[in-house]
Protein backbone atom coordinates (compact mmCIF):
# COMPACT_ATOMS: atom_id res chain seq x y z
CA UNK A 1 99.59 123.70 122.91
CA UNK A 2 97.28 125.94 125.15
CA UNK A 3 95.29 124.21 127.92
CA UNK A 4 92.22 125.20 125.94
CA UNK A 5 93.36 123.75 122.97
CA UNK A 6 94.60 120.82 125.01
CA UNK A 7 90.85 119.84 126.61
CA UNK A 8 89.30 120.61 123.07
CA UNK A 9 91.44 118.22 121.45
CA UNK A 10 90.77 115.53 124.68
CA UNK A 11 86.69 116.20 124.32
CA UNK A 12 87.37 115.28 120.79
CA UNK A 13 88.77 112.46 121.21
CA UNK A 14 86.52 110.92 123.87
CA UNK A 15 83.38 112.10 121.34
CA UNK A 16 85.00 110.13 119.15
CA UNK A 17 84.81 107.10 121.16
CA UNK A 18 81.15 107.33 122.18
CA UNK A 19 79.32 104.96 119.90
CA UNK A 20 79.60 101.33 120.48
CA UNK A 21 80.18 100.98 116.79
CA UNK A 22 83.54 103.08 117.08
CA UNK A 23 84.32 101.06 120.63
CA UNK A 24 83.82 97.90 118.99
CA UNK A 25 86.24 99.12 116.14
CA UNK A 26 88.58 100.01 118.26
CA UNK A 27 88.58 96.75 120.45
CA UNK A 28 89.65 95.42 117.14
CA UNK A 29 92.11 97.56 116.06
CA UNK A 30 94.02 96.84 119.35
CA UNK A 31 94.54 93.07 117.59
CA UNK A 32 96.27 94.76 114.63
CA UNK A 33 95.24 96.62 111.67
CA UNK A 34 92.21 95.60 109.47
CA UNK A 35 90.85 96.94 105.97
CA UNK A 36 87.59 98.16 105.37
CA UNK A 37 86.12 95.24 104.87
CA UNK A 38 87.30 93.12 107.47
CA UNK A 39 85.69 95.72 109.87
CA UNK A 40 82.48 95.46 107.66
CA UNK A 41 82.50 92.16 108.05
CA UNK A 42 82.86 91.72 111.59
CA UNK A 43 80.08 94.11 112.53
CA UNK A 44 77.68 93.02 109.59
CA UNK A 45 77.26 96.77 108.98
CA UNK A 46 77.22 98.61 105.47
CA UNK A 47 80.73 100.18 104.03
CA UNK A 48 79.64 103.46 103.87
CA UNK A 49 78.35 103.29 107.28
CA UNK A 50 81.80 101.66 108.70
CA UNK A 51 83.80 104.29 105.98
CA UNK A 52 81.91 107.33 108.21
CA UNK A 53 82.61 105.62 111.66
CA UNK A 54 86.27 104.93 110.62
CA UNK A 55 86.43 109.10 109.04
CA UNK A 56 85.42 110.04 112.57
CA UNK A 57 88.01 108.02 114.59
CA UNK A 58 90.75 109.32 111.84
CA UNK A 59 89.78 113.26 112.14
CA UNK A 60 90.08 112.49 115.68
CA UNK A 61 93.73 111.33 115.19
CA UNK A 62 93.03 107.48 116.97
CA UNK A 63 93.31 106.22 113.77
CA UNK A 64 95.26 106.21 110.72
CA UNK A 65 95.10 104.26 107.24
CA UNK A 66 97.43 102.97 104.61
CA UNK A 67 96.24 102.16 101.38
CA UNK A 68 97.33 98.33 99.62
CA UNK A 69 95.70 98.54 96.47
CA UNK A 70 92.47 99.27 96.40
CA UNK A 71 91.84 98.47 100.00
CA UNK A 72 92.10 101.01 103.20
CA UNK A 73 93.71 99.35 105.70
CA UNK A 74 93.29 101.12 109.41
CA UNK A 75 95.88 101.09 112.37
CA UNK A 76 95.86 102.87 116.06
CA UNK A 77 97.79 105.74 115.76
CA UNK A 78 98.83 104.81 119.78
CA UNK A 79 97.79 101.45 120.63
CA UNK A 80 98.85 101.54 124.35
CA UNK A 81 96.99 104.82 125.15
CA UNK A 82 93.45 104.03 123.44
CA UNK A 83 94.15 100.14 125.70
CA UNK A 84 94.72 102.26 128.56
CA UNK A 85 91.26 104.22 127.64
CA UNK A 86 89.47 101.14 126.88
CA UNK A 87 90.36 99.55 130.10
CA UNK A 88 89.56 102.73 132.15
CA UNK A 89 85.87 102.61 130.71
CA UNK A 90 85.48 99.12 131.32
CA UNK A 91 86.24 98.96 134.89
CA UNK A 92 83.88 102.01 135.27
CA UNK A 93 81.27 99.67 134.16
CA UNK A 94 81.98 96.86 136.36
């Protein structure tokens, strides 16, 4: 993959993560995978507004899904990077 191509996909990526909805989702994910509705749950948000958060993290490849029935269940598509991440940011913070 071309550099270019390289720090498009990174900028992408880190986009991705900057909402505190999508953080918080995240943080989450990192305990194991959760459907739709736990996520809605946890958050107190609307589904279509957790749906769009989750669509953004997934065309941004830090997410995947798997459906069981009618529910979406999501997953980190690489757990011990996006902990790494997470970490990084929080000690920036402290």
């Amino acid at each position: 993959m071309p550099l270019t191509q390289k720090r498009n996909k990174q900028a992408q990526v880190l986009k991705a993560l900057a909402h505190p909805l999508r953080i918080l989702v995240v943080e989450h994910l990192l305990n194991g995978e959760k459907c739709v509705n736990d996520i809605k749950d946890l958050f107190d948000v609307s589904q279509p507004n957790v749906s769009q958060h989750l669509n953004i993290l997934k065309y941004s490849e830090i997410v995947d899904f798997h459906q069981r029935g009618n529910l979406r269940c999501y997953f980190l598509k690489d757990p011990k990077n996006i902990k790494n991440l997470i970490r990084v940011t929080q000690e920036m913070i402290k």
